[in-house]
Protein backbone atom coordinates (compact mmCIF):
# COMPACT_ATOMS: atom_id res chain seq x y z
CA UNK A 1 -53.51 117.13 4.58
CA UNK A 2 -50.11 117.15 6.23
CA UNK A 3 -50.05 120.28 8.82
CA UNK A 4 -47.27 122.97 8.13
CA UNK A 5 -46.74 124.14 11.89
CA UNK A 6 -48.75 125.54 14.48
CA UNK A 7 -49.50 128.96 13.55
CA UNK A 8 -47.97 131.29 10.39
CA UNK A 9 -48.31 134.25 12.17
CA UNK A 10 -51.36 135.39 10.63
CA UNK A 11 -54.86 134.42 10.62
CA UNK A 12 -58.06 133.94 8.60
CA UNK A 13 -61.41 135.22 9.70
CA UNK A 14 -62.52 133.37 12.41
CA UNK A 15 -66.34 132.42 11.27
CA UNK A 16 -64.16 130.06 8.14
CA UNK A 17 -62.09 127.32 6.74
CA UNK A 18 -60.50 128.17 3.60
CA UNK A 19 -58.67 125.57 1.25
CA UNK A 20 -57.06 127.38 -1.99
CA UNK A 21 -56.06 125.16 -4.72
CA UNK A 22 -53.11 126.51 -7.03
CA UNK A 23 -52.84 126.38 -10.95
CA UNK A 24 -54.44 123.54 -12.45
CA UNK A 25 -53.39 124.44 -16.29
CA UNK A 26 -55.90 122.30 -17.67
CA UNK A 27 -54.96 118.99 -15.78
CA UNK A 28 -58.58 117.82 -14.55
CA UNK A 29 -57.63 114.92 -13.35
CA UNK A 30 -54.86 116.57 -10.84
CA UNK A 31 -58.05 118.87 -9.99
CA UNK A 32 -60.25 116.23 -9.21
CA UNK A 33 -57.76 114.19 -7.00
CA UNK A 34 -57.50 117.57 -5.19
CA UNK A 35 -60.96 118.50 -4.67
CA UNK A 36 -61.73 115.01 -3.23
CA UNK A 37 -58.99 115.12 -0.97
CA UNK A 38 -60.61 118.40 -0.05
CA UNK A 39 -63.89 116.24 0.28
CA UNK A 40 -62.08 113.75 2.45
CA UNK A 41 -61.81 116.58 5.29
CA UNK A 42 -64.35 116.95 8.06
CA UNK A 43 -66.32 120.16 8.41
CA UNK A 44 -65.68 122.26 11.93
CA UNK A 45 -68.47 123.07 13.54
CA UNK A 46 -69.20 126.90 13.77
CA UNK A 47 -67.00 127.62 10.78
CA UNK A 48 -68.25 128.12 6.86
CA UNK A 49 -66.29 126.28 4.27
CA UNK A 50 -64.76 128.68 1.31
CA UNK A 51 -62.76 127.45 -1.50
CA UNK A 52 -60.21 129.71 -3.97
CA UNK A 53 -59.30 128.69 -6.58
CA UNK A 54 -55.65 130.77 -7.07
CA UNK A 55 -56.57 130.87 -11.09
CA UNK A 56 -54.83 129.48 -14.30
CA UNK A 57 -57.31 126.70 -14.48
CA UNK A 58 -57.06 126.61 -18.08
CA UNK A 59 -54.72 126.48 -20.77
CA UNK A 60 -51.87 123.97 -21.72
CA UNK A 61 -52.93 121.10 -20.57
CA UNK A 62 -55.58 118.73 -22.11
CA UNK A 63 -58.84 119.57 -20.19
CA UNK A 64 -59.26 123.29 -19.58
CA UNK A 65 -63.21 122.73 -20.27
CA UNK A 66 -63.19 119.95 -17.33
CA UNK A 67 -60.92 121.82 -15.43
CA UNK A 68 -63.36 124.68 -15.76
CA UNK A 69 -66.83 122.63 -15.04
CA UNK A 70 -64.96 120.92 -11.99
CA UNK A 71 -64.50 124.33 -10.37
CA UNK A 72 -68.08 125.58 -11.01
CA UNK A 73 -69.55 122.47 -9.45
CA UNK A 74 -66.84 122.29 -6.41
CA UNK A 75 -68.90 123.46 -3.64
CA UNK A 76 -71.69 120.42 -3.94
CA UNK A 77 -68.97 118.33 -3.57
CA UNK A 78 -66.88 119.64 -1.17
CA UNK A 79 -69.56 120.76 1.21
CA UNK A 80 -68.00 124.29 0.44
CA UNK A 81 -70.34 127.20 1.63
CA UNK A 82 -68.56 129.37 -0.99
CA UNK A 83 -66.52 129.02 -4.01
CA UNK A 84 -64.50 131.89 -5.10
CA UNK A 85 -62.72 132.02 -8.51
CA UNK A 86 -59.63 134.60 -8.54
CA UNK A 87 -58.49 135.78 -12.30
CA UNK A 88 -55.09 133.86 -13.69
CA UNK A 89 -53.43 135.35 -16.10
CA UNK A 90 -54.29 132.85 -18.03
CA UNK A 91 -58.20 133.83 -17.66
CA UNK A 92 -57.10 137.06 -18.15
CA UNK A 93 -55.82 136.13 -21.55
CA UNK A 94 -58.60 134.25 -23.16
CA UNK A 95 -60.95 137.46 -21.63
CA UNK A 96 -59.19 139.41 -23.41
CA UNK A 97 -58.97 137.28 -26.61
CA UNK A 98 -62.81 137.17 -26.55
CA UNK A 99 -62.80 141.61 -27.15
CA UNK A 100 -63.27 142.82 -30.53
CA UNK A 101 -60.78 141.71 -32.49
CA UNK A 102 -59.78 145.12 -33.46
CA UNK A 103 -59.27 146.33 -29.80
CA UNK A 104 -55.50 146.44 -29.26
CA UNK A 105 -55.73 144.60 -26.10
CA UNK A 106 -57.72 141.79 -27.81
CA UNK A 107 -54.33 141.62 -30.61
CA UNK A 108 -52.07 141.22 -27.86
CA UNK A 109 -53.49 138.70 -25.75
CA UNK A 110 -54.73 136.04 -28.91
CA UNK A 111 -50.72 136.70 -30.24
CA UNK A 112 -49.41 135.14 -26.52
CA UNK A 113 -52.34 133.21 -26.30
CA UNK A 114 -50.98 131.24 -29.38
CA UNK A 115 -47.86 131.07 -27.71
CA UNK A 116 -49.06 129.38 -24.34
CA UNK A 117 -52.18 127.22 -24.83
CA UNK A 118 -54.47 128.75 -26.88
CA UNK A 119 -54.52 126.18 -29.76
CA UNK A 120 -55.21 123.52 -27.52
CA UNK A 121 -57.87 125.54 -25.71
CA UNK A 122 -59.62 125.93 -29.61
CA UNK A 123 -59.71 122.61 -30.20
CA UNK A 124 -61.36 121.80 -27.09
CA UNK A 125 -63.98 124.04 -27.83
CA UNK A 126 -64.16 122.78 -31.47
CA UNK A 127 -63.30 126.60 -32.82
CA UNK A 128 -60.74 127.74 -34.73
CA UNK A 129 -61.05 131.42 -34.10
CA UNK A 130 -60.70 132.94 -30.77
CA UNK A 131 -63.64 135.47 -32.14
CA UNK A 132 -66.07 131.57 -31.69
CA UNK A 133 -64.61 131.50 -27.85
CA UNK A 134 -67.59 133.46 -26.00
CA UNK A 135 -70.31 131.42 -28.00
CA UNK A 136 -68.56 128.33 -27.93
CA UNK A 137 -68.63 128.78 -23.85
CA UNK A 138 -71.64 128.56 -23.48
CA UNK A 139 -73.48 130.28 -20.67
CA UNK A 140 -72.54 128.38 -17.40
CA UNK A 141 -69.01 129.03 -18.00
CA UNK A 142 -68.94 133.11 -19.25
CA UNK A 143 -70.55 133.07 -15.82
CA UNK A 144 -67.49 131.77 -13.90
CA UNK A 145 -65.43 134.02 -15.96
CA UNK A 146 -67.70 137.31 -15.10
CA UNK A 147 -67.69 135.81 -11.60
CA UNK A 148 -63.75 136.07 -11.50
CA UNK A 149 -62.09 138.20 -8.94
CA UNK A 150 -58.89 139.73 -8.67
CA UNK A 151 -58.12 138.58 -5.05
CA UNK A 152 -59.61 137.88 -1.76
CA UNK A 153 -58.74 138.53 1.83
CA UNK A 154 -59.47 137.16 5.19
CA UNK A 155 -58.67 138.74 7.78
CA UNK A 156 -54.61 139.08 7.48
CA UNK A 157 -54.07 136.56 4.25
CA UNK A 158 -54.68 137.57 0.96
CA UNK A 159 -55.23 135.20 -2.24
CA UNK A 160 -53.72 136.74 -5.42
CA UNK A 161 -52.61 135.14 -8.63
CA UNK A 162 -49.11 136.83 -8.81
CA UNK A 163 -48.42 138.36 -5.37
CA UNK A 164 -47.77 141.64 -4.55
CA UNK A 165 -44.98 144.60 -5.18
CA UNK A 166 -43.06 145.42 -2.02
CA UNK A 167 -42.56 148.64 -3.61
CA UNK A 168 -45.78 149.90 -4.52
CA UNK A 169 -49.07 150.62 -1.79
CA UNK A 170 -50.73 147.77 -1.20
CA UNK A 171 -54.59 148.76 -1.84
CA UNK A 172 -53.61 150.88 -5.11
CA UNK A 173 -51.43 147.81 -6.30
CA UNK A 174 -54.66 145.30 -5.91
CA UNK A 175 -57.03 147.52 -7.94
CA UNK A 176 -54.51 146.80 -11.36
CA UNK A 177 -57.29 146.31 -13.70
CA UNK A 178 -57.84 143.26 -16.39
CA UNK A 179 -58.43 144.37 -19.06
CA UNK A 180 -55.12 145.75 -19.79
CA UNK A 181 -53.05 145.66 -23.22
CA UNK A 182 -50.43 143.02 -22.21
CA UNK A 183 -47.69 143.17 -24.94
CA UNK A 184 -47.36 146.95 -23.14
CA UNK A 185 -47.64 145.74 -19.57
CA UNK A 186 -44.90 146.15 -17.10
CA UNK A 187 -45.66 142.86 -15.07
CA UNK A 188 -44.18 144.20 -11.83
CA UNK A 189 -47.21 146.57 -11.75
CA UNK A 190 -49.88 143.87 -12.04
CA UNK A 191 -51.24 141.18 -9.48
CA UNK A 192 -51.70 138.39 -12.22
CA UNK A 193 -48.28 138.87 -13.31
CA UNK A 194 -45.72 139.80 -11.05
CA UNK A 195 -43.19 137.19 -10.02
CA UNK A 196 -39.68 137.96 -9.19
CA UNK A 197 -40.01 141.42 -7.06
CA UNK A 198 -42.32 139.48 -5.23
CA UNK A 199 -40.71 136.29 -4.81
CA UNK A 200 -37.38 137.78 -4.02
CA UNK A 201 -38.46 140.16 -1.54
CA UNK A 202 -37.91 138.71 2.31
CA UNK A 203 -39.68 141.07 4.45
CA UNK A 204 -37.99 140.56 7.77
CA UNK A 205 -34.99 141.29 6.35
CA UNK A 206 -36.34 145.19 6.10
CA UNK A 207 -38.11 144.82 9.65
CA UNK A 208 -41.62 144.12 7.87
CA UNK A 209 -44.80 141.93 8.97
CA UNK A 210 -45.68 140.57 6.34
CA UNK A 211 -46.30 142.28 2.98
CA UNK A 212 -47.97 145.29 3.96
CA UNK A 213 -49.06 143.46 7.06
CA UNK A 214 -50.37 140.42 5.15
CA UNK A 215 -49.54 136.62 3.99
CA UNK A 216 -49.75 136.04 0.82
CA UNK A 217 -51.15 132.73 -0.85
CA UNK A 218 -50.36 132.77 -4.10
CA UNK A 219 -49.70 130.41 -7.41
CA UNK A 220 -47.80 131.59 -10.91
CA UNK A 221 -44.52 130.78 -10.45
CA UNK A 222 -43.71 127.17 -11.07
CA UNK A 223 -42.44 126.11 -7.90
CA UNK A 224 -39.18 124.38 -9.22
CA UNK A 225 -38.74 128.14 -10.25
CA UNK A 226 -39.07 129.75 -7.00
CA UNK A 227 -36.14 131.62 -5.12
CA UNK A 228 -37.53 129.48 -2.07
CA UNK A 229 -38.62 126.45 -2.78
CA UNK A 230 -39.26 124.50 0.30
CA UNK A 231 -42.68 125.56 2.02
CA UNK A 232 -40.81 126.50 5.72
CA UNK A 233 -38.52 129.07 3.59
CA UNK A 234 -41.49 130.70 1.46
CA UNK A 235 -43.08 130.71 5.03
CA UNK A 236 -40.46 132.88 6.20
CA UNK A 237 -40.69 135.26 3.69
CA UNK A 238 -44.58 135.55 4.79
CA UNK A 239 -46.26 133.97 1.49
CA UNK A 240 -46.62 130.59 0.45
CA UNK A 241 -46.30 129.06 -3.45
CA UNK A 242 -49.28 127.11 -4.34
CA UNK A 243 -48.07 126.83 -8.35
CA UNK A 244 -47.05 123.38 -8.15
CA UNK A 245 -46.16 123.67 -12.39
CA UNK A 246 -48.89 121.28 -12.91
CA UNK A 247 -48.23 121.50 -16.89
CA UNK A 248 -44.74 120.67 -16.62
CA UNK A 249 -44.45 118.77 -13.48
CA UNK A 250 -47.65 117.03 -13.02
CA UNK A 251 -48.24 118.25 -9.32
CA UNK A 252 -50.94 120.52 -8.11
CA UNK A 253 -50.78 122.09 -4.44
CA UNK A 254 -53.63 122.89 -2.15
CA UNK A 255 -54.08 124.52 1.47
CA UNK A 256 -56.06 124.55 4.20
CA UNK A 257 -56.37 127.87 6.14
CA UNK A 258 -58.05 127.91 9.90
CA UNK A 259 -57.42 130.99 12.13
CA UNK A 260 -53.61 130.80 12.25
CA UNK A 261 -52.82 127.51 11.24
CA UNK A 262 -52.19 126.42 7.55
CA UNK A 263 -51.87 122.64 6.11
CA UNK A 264 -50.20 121.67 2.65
CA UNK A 265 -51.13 119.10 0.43
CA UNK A 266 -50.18 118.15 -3.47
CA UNK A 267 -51.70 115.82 -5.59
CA UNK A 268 -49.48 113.83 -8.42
CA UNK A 269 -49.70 112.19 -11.64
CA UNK A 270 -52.06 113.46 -14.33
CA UNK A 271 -51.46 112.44 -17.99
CA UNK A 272 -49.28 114.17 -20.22
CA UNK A 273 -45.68 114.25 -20.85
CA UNK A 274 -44.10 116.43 -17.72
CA UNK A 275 -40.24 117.73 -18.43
CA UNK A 276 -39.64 120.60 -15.45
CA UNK A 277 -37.93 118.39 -12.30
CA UNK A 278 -40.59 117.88 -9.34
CA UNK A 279 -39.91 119.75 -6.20
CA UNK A 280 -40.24 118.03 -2.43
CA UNK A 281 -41.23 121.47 -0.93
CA UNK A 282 -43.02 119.68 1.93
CA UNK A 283 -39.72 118.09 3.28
């Protein structure tokens, strides 16, 4: 893993080592080249090893079961001591494609889930309704889904999906709940969704540390979409863009956190035809 710079300003909890992964999409392959580089790293003595896994694991691209399986069985192979999974809004989606089909959240999540991935995710299972999803799961995997969290933090650095809103407390911003009826949701109110209010925002520029005094490690917007797309400018804006746009670029991204100190990585390749131009934000 190439190291960013000496310290980001802020630090993990000093008992761990955390490496975050960003959106997979359903590339296994890009996730498995990533968790073995992860595999590749030695353990530091006196710290525990935690993995997050930023969510969107699933959906678009050809192996959102692997994807899925991969991430449940990561800590064996990593020599992780825990492995978190953080809700996507992609998760969110097929959670809430698996309510009752009359619940009005349930009709606006299969509608986008049509839209973005869900026909591929069907046929993976072998289903053609999203009412066959849960069963077609199977137990091992509803578990990772009911295991799902909406972010974690350590010490000043916080893993979220989306990011943050600048404009809104921090605490009562995080606590934005799932299961929500999307086709009504303002995204800028939600951690899975938010992009732009985050993205944009540069908190020195309004005297801040941080975003309500944290860093934010985050994935969800493709990173040839960013406002800043080279790691040492999303740095200075106190976050850092793990979405590599694995679905359209073929690129995932991966960290490594320890006390103050943050590497980057980014696996490449993948199968599958990739359209969205690759960006060199470790340059």
């Amino acid at each position: 893993m190439l190291p960013y710079k000496e310290s980001i300003g802020f630090s993990v909890a000093p008992d761990v080592e955390i490496f975050a992964i960003g959106d997979v999409h359903g590339h296994a392959d890009l996730l498995d080249a990533a968790l073995e580089r992860i595999t590749q790293v030695p353990r530091i003595d006196g710290k525990r090893r935690r993995l997050v896994f930023l969510g969107d694991l699933i959906n678009r691209g050809p192996q959102s079961l692997r994807a899925l399986d991969l991430a449940r069985m990561a800590a064996a192979r990593t020599g992780a001591d825990e492995v978190i999974g953080l809700w996507g809004n992609h998760e969110q989606i097929v959670h809430l494609s698996m309510l009752p089909a009359d619940d009005p959240r349930s009709v606006s999540a299969r509608s986008l889930w049509m839209e973005h991935g869900g026909p591929g995710f069907l046929a993976e299972l072998g289903v053609e309704r999203p009412a066959d999803v849960r069963e077609a799961l199977g137990a091992d995997r509803l578990a990772w889904f009911a295991g799902l969290k909406p972010h974690h933090r350590s010490g000043d650095v916080l893993f979220v999906h989306g990011g943050v809103n600048p404009r809104l407390p921090l605490a009562a911003f995080l606590i934005a709940p799932v299961e929500v009826d999307i086709g009504r949701l303002d995204y800028d109110l939600h951690w899975a969704w938010v992009r732009y209010t985050f993205a944009r925002f540069w908190p020195r520029q309004e005297a801040r540390r941080g975003h309500q005094g944290v860093f934010v490690v985050h994935g969800h917007l493709q990173g040839h979409l960013d406002v800043a797309t080279a790691a040492a400018d999303q740095v200075a804006r106190d976050r850092i863009n793990l979405d590599g746009g694995s679905y359209s670029t073929g690129r995932v991204r991966l960290a490594r956190f320890v006390d103050d100190r943050m590497w980057l990585d980014e696996v490449t390749g993948g199968t599958g035809r990739f359209d969205a131009p690759a960006v060199d934000w470790l340059a």
